[in-house]
N, C-alpha and C. Protein backbone atom coordinates (compact mmCIF):
# COMPACT_ATOMS: atom_id res chain seq x y z
N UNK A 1 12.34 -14.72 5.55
CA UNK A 1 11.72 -15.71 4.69
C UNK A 1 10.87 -15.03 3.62
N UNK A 2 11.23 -15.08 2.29
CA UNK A 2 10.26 -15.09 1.34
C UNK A 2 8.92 -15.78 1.00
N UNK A 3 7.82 -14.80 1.14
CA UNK A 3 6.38 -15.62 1.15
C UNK A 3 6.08 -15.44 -0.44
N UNK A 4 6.07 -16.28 -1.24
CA UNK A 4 5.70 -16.50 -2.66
C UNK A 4 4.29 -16.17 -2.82
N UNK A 5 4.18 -15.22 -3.42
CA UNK A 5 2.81 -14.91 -3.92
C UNK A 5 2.29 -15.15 -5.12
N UNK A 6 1.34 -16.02 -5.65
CA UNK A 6 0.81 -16.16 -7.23
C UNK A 6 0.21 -16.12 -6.98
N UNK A 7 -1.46 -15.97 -6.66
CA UNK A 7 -2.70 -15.50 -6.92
C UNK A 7 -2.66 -14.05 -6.88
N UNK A 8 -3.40 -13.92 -8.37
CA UNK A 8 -3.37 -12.13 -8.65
C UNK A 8 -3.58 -11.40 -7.61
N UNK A 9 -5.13 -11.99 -6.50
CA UNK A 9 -5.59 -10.68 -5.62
C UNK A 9 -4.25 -10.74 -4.37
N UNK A 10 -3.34 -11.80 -4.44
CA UNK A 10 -2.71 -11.69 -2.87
C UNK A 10 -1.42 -10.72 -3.55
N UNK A 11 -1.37 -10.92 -5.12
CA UNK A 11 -0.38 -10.00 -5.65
C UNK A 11 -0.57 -9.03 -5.85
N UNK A 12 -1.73 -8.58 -6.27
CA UNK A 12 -2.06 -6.94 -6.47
C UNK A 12 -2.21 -6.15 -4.93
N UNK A 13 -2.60 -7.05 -3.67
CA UNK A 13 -2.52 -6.19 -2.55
C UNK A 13 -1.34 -6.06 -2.07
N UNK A 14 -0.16 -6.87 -2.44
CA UNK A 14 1.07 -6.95 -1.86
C UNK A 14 1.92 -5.63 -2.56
N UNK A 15 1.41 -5.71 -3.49
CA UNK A 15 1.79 -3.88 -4.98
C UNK A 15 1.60 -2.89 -4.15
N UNK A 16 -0.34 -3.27 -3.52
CA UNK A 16 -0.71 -1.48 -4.00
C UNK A 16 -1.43 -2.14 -2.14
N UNK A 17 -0.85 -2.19 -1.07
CA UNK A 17 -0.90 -1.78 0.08
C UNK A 17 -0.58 -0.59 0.90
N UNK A 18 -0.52 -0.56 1.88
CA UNK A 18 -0.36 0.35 2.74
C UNK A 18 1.11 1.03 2.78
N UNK A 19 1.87 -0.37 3.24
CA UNK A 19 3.38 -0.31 3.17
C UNK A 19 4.37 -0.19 1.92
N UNK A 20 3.48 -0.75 1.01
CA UNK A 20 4.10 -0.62 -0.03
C UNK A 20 3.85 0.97 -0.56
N UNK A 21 2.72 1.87 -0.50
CA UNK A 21 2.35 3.14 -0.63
C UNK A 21 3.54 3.87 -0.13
N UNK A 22 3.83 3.32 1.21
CA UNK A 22 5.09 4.39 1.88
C UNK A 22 6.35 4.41 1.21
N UNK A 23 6.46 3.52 1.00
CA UNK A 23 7.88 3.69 0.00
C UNK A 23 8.31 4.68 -0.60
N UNK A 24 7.59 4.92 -1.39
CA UNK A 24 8.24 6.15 -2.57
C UNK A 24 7.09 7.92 -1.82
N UNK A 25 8.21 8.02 -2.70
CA UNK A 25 7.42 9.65 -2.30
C UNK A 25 5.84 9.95 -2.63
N UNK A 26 5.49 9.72 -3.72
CA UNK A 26 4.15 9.06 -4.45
C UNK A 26 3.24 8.72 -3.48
N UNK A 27 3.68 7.68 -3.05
CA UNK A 27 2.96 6.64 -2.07
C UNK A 27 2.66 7.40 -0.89
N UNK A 28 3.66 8.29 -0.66
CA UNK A 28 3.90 8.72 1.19
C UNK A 28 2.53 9.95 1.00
N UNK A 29 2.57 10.64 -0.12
CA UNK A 29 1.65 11.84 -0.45
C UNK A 29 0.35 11.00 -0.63
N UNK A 30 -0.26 9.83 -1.15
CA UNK A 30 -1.40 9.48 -1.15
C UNK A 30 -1.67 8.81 0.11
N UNK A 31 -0.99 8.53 1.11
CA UNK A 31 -1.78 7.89 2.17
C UNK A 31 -1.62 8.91 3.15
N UNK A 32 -0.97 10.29 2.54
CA UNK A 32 -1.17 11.12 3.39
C UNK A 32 -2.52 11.81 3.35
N UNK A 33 -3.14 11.70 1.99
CA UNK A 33 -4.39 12.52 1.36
C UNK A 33 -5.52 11.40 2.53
N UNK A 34 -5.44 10.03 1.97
CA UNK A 34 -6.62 9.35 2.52
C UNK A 34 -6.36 9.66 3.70
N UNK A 35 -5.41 9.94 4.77
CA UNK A 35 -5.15 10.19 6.33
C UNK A 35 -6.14 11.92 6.30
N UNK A 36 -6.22 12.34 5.35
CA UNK A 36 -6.38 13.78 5.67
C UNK A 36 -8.05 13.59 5.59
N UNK A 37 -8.45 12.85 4.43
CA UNK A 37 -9.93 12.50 3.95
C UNK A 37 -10.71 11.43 5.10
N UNK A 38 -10.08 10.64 5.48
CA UNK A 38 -10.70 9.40 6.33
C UNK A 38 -10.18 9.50 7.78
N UNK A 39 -9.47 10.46 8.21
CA UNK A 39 -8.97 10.22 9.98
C UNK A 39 -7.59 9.14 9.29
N UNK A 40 -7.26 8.31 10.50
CA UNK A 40 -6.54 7.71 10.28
C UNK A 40 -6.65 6.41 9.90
N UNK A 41 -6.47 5.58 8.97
CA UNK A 41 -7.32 4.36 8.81
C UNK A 41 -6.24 3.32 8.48
């Protein structure tokens, strides 16, 4: 099921989340940095 998102803040976290970070290679290297900076969060 597709959950429709229009309010900016539920759209900009749905962009720039966790899961969405993993995706690309990009993504996989920055939540690897905050994993290295913060423990695991």
């Amino acid at each position: 099921m597709k959950i429709n998102t229009r309010s900016s803040k539920t759209k900009h976290a749905k962009k720039t989340g966790y899961r969405t970070r993993q995706r690309t290679k990009g993504g996989r290297k920055v939540n690897r940095r905050q994993r290295a900076r913060h423990g695991s969060f």
